[in-house]
Protein backbone atom coordinates (compact mmCIF):
# COMPACT_ATOMS: atom_id res chain seq x y z
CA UNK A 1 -114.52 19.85 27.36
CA UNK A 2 -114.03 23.61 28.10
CA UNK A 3 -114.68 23.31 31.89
CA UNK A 4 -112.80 19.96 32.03
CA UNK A 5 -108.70 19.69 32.40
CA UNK A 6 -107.72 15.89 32.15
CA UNK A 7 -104.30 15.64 32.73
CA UNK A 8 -101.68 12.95 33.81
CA UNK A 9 -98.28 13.41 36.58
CA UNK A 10 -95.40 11.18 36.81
CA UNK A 11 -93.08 10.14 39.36
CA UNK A 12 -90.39 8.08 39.00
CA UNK A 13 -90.09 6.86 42.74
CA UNK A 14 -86.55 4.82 44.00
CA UNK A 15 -88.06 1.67 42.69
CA UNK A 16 -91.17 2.42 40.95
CA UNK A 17 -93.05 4.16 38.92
CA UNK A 18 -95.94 6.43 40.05
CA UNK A 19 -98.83 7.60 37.16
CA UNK A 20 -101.97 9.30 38.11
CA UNK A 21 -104.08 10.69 35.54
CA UNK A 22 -106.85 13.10 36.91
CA UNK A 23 -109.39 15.73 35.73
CA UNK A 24 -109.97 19.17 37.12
CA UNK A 25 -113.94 19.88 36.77
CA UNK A 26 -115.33 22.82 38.35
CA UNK A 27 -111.69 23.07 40.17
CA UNK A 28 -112.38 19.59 41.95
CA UNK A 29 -109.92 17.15 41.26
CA UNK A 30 -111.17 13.86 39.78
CA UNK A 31 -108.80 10.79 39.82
CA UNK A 32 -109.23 8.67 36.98
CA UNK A 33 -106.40 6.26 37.17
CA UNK A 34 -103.39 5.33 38.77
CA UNK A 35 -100.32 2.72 38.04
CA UNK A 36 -97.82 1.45 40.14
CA UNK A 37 -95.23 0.15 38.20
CA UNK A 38 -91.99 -1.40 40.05
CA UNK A 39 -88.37 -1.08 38.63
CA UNK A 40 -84.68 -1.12 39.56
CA UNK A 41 -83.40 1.90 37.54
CA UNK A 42 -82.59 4.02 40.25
CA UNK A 43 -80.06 4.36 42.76
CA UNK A 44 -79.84 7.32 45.10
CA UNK A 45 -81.95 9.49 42.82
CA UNK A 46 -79.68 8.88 39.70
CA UNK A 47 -81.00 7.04 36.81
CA UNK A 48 -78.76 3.96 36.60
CA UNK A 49 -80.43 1.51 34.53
CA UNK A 50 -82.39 3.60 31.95
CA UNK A 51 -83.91 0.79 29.96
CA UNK A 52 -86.03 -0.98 33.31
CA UNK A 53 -87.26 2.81 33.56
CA UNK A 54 -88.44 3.40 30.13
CA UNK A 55 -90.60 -0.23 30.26
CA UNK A 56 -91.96 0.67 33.21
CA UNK A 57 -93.53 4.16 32.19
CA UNK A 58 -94.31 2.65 29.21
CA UNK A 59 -96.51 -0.27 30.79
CA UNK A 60 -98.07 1.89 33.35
CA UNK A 61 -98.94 4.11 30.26
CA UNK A 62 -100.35 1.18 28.20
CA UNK A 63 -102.37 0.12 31.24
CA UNK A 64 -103.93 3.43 31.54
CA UNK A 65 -104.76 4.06 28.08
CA UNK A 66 -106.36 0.69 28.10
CA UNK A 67 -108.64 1.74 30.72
CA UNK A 68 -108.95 5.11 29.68
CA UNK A 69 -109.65 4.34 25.95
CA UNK A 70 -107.26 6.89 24.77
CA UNK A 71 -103.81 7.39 24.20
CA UNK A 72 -101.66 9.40 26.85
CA UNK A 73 -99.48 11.43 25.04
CA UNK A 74 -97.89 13.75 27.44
CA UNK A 75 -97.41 14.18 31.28
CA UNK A 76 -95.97 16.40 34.09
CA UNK A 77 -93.00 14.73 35.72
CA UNK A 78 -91.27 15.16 38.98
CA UNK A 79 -87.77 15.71 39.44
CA UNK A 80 -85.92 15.66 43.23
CA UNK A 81 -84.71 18.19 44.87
CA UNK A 82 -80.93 16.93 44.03
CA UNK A 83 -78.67 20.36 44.86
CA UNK A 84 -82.07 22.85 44.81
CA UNK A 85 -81.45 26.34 45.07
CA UNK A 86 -84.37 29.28 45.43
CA UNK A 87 -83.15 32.84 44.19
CA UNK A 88 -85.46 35.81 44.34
CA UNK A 89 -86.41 37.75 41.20
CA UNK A 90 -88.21 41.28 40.38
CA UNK A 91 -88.58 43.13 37.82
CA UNK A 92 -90.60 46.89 36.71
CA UNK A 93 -93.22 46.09 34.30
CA UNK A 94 -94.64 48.88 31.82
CA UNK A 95 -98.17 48.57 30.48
CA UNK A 96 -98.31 49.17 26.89
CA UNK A 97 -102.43 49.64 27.54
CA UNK A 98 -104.22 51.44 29.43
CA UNK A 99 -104.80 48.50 31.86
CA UNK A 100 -102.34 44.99 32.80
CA UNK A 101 -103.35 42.68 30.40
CA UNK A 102 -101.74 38.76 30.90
CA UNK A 103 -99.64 39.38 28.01
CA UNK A 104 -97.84 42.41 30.57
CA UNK A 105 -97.22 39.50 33.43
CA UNK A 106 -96.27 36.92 31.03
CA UNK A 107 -93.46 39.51 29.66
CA UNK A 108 -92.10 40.60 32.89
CA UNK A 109 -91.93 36.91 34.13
CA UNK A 110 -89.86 36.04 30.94
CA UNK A 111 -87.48 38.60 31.51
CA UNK A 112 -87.09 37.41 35.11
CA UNK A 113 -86.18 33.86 34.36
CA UNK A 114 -84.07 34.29 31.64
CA UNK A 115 -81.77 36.16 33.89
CA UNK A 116 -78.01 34.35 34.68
CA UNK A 117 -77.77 31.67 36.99
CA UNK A 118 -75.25 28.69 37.51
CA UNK A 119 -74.68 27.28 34.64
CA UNK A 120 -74.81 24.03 36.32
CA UNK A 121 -78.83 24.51 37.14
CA UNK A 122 -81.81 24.20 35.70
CA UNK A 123 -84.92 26.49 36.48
CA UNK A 124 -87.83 24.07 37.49
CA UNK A 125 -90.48 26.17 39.03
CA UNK A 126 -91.51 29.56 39.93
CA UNK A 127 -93.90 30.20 42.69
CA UNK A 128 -94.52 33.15 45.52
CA UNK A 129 -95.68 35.36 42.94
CA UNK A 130 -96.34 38.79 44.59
CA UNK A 131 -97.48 41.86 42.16
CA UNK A 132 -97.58 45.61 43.35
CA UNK A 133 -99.63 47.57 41.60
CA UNK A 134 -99.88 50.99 42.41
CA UNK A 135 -98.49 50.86 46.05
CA UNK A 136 -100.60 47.62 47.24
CA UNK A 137 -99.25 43.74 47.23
CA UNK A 138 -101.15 41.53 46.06
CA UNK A 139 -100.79 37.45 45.11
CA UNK A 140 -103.96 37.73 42.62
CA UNK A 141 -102.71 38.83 39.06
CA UNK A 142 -103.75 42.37 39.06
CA UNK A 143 -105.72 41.79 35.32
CA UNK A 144 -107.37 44.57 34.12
CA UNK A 145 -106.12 46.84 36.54
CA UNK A 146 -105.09 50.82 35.33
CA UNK A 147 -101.69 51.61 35.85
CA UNK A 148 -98.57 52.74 33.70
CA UNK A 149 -95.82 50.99 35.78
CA UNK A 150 -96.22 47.59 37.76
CA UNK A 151 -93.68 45.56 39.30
CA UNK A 152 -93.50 41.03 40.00
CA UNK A 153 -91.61 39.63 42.57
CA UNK A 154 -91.22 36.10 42.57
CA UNK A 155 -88.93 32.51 43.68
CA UNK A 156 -87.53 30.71 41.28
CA UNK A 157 -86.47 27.29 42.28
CA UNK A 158 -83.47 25.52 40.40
CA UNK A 159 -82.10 21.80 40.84
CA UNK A 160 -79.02 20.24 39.38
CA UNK A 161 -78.99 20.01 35.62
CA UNK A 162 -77.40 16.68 35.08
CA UNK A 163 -80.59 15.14 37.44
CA UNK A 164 -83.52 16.73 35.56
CA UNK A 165 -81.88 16.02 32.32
CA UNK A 166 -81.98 12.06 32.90
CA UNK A 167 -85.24 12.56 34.49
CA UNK A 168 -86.60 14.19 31.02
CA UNK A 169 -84.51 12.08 28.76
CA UNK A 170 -86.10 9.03 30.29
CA UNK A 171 -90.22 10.57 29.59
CA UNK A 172 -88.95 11.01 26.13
CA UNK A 173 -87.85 7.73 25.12
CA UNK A 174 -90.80 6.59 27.06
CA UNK A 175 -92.55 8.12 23.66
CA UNK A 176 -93.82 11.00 25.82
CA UNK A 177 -94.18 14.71 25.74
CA UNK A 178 -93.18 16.58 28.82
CA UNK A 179 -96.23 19.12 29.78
CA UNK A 180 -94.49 20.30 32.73
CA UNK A 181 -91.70 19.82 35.38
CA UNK A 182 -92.36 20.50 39.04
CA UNK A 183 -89.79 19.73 41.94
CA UNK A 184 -91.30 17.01 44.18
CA UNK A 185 -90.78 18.62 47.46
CA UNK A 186 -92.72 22.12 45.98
CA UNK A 187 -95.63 19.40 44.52
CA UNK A 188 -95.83 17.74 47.91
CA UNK A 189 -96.48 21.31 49.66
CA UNK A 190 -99.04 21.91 47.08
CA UNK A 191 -101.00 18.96 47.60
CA UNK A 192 -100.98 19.49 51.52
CA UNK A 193 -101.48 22.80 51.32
CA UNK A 194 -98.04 23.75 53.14
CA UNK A 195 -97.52 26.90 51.75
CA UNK A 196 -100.93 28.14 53.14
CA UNK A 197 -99.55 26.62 56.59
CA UNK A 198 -96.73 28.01 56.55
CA UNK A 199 -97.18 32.07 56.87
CA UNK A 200 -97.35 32.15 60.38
CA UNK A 201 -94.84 29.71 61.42
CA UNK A 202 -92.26 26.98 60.28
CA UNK A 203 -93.10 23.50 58.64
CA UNK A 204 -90.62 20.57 58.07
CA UNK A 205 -91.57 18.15 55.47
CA UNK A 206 -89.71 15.18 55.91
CA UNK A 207 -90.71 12.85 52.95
CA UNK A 208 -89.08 9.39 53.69
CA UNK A 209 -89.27 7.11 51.11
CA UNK A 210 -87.19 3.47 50.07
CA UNK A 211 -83.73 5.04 49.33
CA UNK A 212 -83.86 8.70 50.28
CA UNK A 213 -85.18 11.23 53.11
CA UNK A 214 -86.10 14.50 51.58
CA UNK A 215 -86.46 17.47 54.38
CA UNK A 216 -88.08 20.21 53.19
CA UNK A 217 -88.42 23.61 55.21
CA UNK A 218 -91.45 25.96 54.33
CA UNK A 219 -91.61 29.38 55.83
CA UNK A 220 -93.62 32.66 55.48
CA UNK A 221 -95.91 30.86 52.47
CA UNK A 222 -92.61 29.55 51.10
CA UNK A 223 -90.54 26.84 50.11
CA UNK A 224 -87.27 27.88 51.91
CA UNK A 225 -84.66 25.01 51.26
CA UNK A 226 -84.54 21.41 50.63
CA UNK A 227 -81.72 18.71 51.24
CA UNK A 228 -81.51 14.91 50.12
CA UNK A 229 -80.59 12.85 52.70
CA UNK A 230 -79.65 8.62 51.60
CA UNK A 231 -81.10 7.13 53.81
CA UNK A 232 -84.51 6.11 53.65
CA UNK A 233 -86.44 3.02 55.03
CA UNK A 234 -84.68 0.74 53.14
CA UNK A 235 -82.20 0.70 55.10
CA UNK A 236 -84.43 -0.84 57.68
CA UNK A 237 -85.07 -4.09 55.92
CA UNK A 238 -81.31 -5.01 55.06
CA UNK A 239 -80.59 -6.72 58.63
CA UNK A 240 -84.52 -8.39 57.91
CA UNK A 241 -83.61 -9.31 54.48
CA UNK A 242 -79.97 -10.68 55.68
CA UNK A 243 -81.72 -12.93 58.40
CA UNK A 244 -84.14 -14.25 56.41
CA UNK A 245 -83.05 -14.44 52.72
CA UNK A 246 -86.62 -13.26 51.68
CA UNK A 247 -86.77 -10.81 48.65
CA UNK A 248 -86.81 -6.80 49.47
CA UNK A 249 -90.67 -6.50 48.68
CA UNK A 250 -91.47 -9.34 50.73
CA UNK A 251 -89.77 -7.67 53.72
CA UNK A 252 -91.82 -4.57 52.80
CA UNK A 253 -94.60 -5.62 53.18
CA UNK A 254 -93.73 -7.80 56.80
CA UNK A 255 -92.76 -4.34 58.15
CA UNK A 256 -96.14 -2.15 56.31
CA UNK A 257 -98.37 -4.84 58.08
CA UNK A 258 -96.52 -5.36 61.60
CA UNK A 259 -96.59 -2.55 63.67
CA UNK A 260 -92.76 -3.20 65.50
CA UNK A 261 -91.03 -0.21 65.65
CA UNK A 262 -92.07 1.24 68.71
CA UNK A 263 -89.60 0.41 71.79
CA UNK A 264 -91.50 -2.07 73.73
CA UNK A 265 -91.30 -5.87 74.56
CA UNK A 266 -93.00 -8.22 71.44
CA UNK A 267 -94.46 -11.55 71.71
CA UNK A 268 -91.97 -14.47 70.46
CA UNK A 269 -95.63 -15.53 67.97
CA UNK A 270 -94.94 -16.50 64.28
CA UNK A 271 -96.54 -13.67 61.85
CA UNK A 272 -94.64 -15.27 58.67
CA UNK A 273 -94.12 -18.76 57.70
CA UNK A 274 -92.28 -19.84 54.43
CA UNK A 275 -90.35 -22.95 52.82
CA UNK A 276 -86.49 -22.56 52.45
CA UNK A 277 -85.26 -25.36 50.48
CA UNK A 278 -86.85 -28.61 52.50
CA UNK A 279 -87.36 -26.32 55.80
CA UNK A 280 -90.01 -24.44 57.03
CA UNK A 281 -89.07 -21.36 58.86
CA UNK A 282 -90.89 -18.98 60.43
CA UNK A 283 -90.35 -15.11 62.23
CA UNK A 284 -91.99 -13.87 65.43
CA UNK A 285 -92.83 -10.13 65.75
CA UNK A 286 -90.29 -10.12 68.05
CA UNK A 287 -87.61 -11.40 65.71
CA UNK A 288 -89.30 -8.38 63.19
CA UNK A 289 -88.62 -5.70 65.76
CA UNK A 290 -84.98 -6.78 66.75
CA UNK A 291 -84.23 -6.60 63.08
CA UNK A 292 -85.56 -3.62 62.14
CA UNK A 293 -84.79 -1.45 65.71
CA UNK A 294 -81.49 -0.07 65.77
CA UNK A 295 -82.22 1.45 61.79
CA UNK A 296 -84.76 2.81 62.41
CA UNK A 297 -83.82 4.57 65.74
CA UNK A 298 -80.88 5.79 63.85
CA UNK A 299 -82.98 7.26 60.99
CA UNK A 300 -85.22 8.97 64.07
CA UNK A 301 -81.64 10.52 65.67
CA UNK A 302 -81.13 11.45 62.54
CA UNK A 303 -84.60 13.02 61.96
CA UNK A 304 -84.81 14.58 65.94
CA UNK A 305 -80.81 16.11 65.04
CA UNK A 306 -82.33 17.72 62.19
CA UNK A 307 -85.38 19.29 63.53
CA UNK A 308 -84.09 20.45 66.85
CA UNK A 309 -82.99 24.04 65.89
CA UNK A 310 -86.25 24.64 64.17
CA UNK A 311 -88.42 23.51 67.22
CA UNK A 312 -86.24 25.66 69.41
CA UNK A 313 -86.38 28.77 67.07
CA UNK A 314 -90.06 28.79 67.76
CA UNK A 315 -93.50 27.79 66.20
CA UNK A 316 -92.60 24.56 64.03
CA UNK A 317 -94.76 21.87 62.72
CA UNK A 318 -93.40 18.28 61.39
CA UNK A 319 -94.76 16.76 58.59
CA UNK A 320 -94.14 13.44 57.18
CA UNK A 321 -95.11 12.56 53.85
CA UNK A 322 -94.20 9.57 51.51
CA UNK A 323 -94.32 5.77 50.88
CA UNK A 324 -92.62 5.58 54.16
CA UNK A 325 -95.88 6.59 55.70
CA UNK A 326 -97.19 3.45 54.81
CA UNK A 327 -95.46 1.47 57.34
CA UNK A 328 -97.62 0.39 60.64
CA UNK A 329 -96.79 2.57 63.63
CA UNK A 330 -95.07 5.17 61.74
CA UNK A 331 -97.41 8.09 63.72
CA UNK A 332 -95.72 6.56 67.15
CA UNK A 333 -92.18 6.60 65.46
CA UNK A 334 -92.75 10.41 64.19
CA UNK A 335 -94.26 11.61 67.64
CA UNK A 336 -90.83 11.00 69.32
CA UNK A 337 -89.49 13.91 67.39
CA UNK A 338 -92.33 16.09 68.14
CA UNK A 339 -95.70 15.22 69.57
CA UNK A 340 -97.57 17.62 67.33
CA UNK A 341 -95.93 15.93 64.22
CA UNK A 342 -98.34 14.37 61.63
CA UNK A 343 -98.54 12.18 59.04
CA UNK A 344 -100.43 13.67 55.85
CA UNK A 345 -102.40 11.51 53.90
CA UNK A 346 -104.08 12.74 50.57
CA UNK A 347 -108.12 12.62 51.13
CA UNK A 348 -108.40 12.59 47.07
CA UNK A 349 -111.08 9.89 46.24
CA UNK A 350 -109.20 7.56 44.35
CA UNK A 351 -105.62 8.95 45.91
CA UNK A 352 -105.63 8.22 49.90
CA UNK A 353 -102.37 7.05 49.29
CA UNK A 354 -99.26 8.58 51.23
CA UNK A 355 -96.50 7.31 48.02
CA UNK A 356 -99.35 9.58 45.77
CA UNK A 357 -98.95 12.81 47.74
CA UNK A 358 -96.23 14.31 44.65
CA UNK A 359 -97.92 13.18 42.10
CA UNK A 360 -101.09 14.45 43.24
CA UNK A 361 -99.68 18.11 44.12
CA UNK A 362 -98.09 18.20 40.54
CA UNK A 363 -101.71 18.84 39.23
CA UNK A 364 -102.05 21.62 41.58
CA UNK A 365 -98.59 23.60 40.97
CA UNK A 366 -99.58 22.81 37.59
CA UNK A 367 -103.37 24.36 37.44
CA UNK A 368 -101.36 27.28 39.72
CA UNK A 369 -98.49 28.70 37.05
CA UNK A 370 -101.21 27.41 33.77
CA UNK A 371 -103.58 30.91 34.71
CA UNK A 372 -100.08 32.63 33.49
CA UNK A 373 -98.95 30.22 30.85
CA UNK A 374 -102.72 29.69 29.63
CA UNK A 375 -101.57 26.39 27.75
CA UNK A 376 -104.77 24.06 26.75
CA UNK A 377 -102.56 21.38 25.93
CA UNK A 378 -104.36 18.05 27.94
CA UNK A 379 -103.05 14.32 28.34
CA UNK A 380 -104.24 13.36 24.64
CA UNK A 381 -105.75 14.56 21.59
CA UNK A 382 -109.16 15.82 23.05
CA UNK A 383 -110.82 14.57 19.89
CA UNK A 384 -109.68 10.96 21.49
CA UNK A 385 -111.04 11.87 25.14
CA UNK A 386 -114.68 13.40 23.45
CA UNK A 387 -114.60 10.08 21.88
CA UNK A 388 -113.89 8.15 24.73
CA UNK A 389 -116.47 9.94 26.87
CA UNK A 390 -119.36 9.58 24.11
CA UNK A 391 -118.83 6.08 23.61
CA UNK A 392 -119.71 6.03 27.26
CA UNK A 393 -122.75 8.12 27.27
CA UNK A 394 -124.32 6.17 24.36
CA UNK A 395 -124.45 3.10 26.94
CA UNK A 396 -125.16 5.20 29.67
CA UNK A 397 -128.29 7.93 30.42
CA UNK A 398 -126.32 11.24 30.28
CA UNK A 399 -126.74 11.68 33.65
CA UNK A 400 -125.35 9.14 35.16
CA UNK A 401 -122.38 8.48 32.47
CA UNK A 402 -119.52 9.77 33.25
CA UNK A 403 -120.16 8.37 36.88
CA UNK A 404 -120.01 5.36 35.79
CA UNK A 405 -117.35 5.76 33.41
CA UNK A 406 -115.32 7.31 36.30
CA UNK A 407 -116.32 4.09 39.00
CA UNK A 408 -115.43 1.80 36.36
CA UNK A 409 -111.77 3.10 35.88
CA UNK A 410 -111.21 3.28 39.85
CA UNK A 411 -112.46 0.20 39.83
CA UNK A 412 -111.43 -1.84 37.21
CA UNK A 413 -108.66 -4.78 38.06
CA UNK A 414 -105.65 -4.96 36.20
């Protein structure tokens, strides 16, 4: 187990439940299960109905331990970006050796976040961690280097206390420990590797999902600012839903699979057919797009209003990320606010899901800030994952074990 990190990230989404549990092995990420479990516990990114939450992370846990054969006892969770604020710290660091040892970083990074902030937020992460060690910059921890005097500069990113609270309450009552916290919008430009993008120009991260619209601006290898915006795709399907009296999900999936929200004549052909009461009814992609057309072109105002002084400032690149992504014809709908703009879509084996793109970059910003905190703890007790593994290799030739173990968890139907 020393080269292997198996750990699990949560999301609790506007109406579901995200859970991926993954392994870092020779710094590739492995995914080894994910749940999708659907609730009605939030509304507008506040926990409303706490008890439809708690059953859902609970079940997607049970289902994964089932699979897993072992226990998940703890998890890093995602928290929005409700009221974020980024602050810069630094701080002078003395060396008590002769040369930086961790135990030097990890004590001038203390005394930088326990520094005074409104009282009303919560530190979540730190990232853009810059040392200077004897008059060069450097984002590698300067370990073993000689020097007396050495100084950290770093972000620390804070969101509203009330919101991460809930969010945290609910893991716990879930029976789970809380490894980590990581702001959604900071995991997302981990996972797509935003913050790499970003030190030569702008990036807007616009992650749309069922309620919300999170924009996101990253700049000079940082996360500069993020705002919530309610109104996500949703929206779209209340007209659909008020037409046809079909259930929310149902409507979902009509607009994922029907590509109608580009600006064009459709075809008056039936693409959905169901009873209501003694009648059959049906609706034509046409009907679909009239429906659906004037929210969404309101959402892509919205989205053009809010990009526009960043494209005219200079070098900017959209990106959109989130469930939203899902929905056909989404990279025609995106172009209109730029015709560079891009969809990202997690190539993870196991994770080429656009609603997985947080929960995969939470393993990331977590493996990131762990070479400081150095904290071994994993998902479960590792005696339980040796077990699980061995169990496995005693059916299996060594070789070819854990491949098979790994297939067979992708794979395996609920």
């Amino acid at each position: 187990m020393a080269n292997k990190q198996i750990h699990a990230s949560v999301e609790i989404a506007d109406h579901e439940v995200r859970l991926v549990v993954g392994e870092f092995h020779e710094n590739h990420l492995n995914i080894l299960r994910v749940e999708r479990v659907r609730h009605n516990g939030v509304e507008n990114q506040k926990i409303v109905h706490e008890g439809t939450i708690v059953n859902a992370l609970m079940k997607a846990c049970d289902n994964a331990s089932k699979i897993l054969g072992y226990k998940i006892e703890r998890v890093l969770l995602a928290v929005p970006c409700v009221n974020m604020k980024k602050l810069n710290g630094k701080v002078n660091v003395s060396v008590k050796g002769d040369r930086i040892q961790l135990s030097d970083i990890q004590r001038g990074i203390n005394e930088v976040i326990t520094s005074s902030h409104d009282e009303n937020l919560e530190l979540v992460n730190i990232g853009g961690i810059k040392y200077v060690v004897n008059g060069i910059t450097s984002r590698k921890m300067p370990l073993n280097e000689e020097c007396d005097l050495f100084s950290i500069d770093l972000d620390l990113f804070y969101c509203d206390k009330n919101t991460l609270y809930a969010y945290a309450n609910v893991i716990e009552k879930a029976n789970l420990e809380i490894l980590d916290i990581c702001l959604d919008s900071y995991a997302i430009g981990e996972e797509a590797a935003l913050f790499e993008q970003a030190v030569g120009n702008y990036i807007v991260l616009i992650d749309l999902e069922r309620q919300t619209t999170t924009l996101s601006l990253f700049s000079h290898g940082k996360l500069l600012n993020s705002e919530v915006l309610y109104e996500g795709y949703g929206e779209w399907l209340t007209p659909l839903t008020n037409m046809t009296g079909l259930k929310s999900e149902v409507c979902v999936r009509l607009l994922s699979e029907n590509a109608v929200l580009k600006e064009k004549d459709y075809p008056d052909v039936p693409v959905f057919l169901w009873a209501s009461g003694n009648q059959e009814r049906t609706l034509s992609l046409k009907q679909l797009h009239e429906a659906v057309k004037d929210a969404s072109k309101k959402w892509l105002e919205l989205m053009k209003n809010a990009c526009q002084p960043m494209m005219e400032n200079g070098k900017c690149q959209v990106i959109l990320s989130g469930e939203g992504c899902e929905i056909s014809g989404m990279d025609e709908v995106i172009s209109q606010i730029d015709e560079k703009a891009m969809i990202y879509v997690p190539q993870t084996i196991g994770g080429r899901d656009c609603a997985l793109t947080c929960t995969l970059g939470m393993f990331y910003a977590w493996k990131e800030i762990n070479v400081i905190r150095n904290n071994r703890l994993l998902v479960a007790d590792e005696r339980l994952i040796d077990e699980s593994l061995k169990v496995v290799k005693g059916k299996n030739s060594e070789e070819s074990g854990f491949t098979k173990k790994l297939m067979s968890i992708i794979m395996n139907e609920k």
